[in-house]
C-alpha atoms as a PDB file:
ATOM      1  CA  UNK A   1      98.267 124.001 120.630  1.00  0.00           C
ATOM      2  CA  UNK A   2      97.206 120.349 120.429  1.00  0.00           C
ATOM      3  CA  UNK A   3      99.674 117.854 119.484  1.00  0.00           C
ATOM      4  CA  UNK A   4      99.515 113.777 119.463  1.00  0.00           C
ATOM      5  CA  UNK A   5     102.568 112.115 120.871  1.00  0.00           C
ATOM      6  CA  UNK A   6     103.775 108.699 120.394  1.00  0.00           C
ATOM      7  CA  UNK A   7     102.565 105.822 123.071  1.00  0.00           C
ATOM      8  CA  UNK A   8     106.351 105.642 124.551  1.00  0.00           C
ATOM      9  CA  UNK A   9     106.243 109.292 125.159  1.00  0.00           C
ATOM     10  CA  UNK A  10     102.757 109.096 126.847  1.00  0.00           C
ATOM     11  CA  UNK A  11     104.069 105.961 129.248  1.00  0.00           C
ATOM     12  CA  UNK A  12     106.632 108.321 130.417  1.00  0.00           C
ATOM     13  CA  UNK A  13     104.412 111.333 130.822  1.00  0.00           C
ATOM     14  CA  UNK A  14     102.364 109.186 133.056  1.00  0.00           C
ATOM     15  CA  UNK A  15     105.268 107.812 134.805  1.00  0.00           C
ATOM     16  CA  UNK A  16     106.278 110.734 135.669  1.00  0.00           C
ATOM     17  CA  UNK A  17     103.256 112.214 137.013  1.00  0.00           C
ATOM     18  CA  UNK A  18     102.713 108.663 139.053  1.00  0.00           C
ATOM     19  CA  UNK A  19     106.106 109.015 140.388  1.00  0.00           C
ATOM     20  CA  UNK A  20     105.138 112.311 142.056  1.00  0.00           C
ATOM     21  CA  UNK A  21     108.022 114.138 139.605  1.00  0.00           C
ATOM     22  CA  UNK A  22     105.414 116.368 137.822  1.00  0.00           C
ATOM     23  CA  UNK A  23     101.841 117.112 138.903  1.00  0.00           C
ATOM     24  CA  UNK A  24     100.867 117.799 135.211  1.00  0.00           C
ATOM     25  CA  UNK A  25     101.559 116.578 131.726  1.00  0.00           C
ATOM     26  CA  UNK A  26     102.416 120.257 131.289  1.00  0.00           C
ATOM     27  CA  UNK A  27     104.703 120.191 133.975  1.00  0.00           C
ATOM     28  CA  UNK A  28     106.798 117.142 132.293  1.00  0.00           C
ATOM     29  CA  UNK A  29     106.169 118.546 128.749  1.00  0.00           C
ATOM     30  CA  UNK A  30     107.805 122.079 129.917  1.00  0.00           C
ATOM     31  CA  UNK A  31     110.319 120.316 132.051  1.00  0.00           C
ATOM     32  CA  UNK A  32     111.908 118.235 129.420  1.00  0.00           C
ATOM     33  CA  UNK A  33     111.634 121.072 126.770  1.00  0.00           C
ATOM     34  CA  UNK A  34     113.559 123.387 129.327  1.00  0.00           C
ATOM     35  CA  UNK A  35     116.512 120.580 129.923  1.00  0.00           C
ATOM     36  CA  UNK A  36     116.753 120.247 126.134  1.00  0.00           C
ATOM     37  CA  UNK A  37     116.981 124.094 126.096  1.00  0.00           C
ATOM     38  CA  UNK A  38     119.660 124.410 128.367  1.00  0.00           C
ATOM     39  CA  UNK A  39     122.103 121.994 126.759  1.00  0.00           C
ATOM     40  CA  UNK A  40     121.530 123.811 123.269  1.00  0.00           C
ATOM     41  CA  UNK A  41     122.601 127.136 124.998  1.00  0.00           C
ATOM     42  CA  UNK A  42     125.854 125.207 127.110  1.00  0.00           C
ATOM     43  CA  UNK A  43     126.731 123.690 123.273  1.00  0.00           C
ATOM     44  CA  UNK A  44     127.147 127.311 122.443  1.00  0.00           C
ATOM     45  CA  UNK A  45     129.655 128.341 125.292  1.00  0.00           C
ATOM     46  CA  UNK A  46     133.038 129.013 123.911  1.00  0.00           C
ATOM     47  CA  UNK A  47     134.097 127.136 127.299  1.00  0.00           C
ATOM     48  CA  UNK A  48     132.627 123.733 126.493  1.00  0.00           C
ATOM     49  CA  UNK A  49     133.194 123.614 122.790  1.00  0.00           C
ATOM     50  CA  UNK A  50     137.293 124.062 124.084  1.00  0.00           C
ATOM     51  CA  UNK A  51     137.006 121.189 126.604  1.00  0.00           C
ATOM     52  CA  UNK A  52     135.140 119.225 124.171  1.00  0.00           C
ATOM     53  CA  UNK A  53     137.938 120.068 121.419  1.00  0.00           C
ATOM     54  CA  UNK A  54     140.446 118.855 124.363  1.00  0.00           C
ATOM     55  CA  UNK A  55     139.085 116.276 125.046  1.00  0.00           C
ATOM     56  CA  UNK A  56     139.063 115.360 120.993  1.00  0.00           C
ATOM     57  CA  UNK A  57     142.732 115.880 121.341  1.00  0.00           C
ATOM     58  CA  UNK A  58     143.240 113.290 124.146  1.00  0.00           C
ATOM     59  CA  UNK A  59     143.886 116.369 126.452  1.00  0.00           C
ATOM     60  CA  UNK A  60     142.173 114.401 129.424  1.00  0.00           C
ATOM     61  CA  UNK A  61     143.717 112.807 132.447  1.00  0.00           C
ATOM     62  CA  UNK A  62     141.929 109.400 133.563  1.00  0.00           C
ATOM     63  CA  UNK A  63     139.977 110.001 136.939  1.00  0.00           C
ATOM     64  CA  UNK A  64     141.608 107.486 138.803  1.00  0.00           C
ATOM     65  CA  UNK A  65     141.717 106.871 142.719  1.00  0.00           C
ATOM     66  CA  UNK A  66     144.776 109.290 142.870  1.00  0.00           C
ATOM     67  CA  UNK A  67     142.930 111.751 141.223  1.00  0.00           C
ATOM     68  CA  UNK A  68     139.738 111.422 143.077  1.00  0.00           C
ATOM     69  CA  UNK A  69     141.916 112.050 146.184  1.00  0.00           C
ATOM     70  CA  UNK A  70     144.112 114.529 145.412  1.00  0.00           C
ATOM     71  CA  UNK A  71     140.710 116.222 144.545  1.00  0.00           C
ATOM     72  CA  UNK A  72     139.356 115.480 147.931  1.00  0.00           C
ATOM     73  CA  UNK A  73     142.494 116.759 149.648  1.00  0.00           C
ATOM     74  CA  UNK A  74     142.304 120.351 148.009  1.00  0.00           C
ATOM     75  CA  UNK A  75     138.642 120.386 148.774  1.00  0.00           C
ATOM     76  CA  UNK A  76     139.655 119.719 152.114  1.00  0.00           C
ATOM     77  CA  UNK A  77     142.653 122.525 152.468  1.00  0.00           C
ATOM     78  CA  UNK A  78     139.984 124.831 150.852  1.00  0.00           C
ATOM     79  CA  UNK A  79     142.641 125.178 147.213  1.00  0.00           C
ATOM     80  CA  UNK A  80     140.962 127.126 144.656  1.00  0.00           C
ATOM     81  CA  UNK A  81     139.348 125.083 141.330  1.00  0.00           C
ATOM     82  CA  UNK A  82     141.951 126.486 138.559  1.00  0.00           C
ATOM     83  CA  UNK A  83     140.292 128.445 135.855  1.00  0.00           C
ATOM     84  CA  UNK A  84     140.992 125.444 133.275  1.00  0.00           C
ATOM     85  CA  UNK A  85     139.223 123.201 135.127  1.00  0.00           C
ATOM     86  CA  UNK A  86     136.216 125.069 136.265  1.00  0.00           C
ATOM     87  CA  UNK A  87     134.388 123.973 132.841  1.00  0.00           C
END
């Protein structure tokens, strides 16, 4: 397959190869291909449409700093992550 791609796309190829992230322009092409290929399939999980829908609701809760450590306190006692909070 031989396909042209715009000059933006072939700065960041070469970027990205310069960078030391990819050795090849194959190796960035498959890379981003395989990214956008994974968020497709987590758009289809019953699990994230729901939090997504929740979130649509204003089902959230800010993350403030009371949050952040009451999260860092039951990481620290070893608490389970509830099952409605795992996604």
């Amino acid at each position: 397959m031989q396909i042209t791609l715009p000059p933006h796309i072939q700065s960041y190829i070469k970027e990205q190869i310069e960078t030391g992230r990819h050795e090849t322009e194959q190796d960035v092409i498959v890379d981003v291909f395989e990214q956008v290929m994974h968020d497709y399939d987590a758009m289809s999980d019953p699990k994230v449409l729901e939090a997504i829908a929740q979130a649509d609701r204003g089902e959230t809760r800010e993350l403030t700093e009371e949050v952040w450590n009451e999260i860092r306190e039951d990481a620290r006692l070893g608490k389970p992550i509830p099952d409605d909070v795992k996604y």
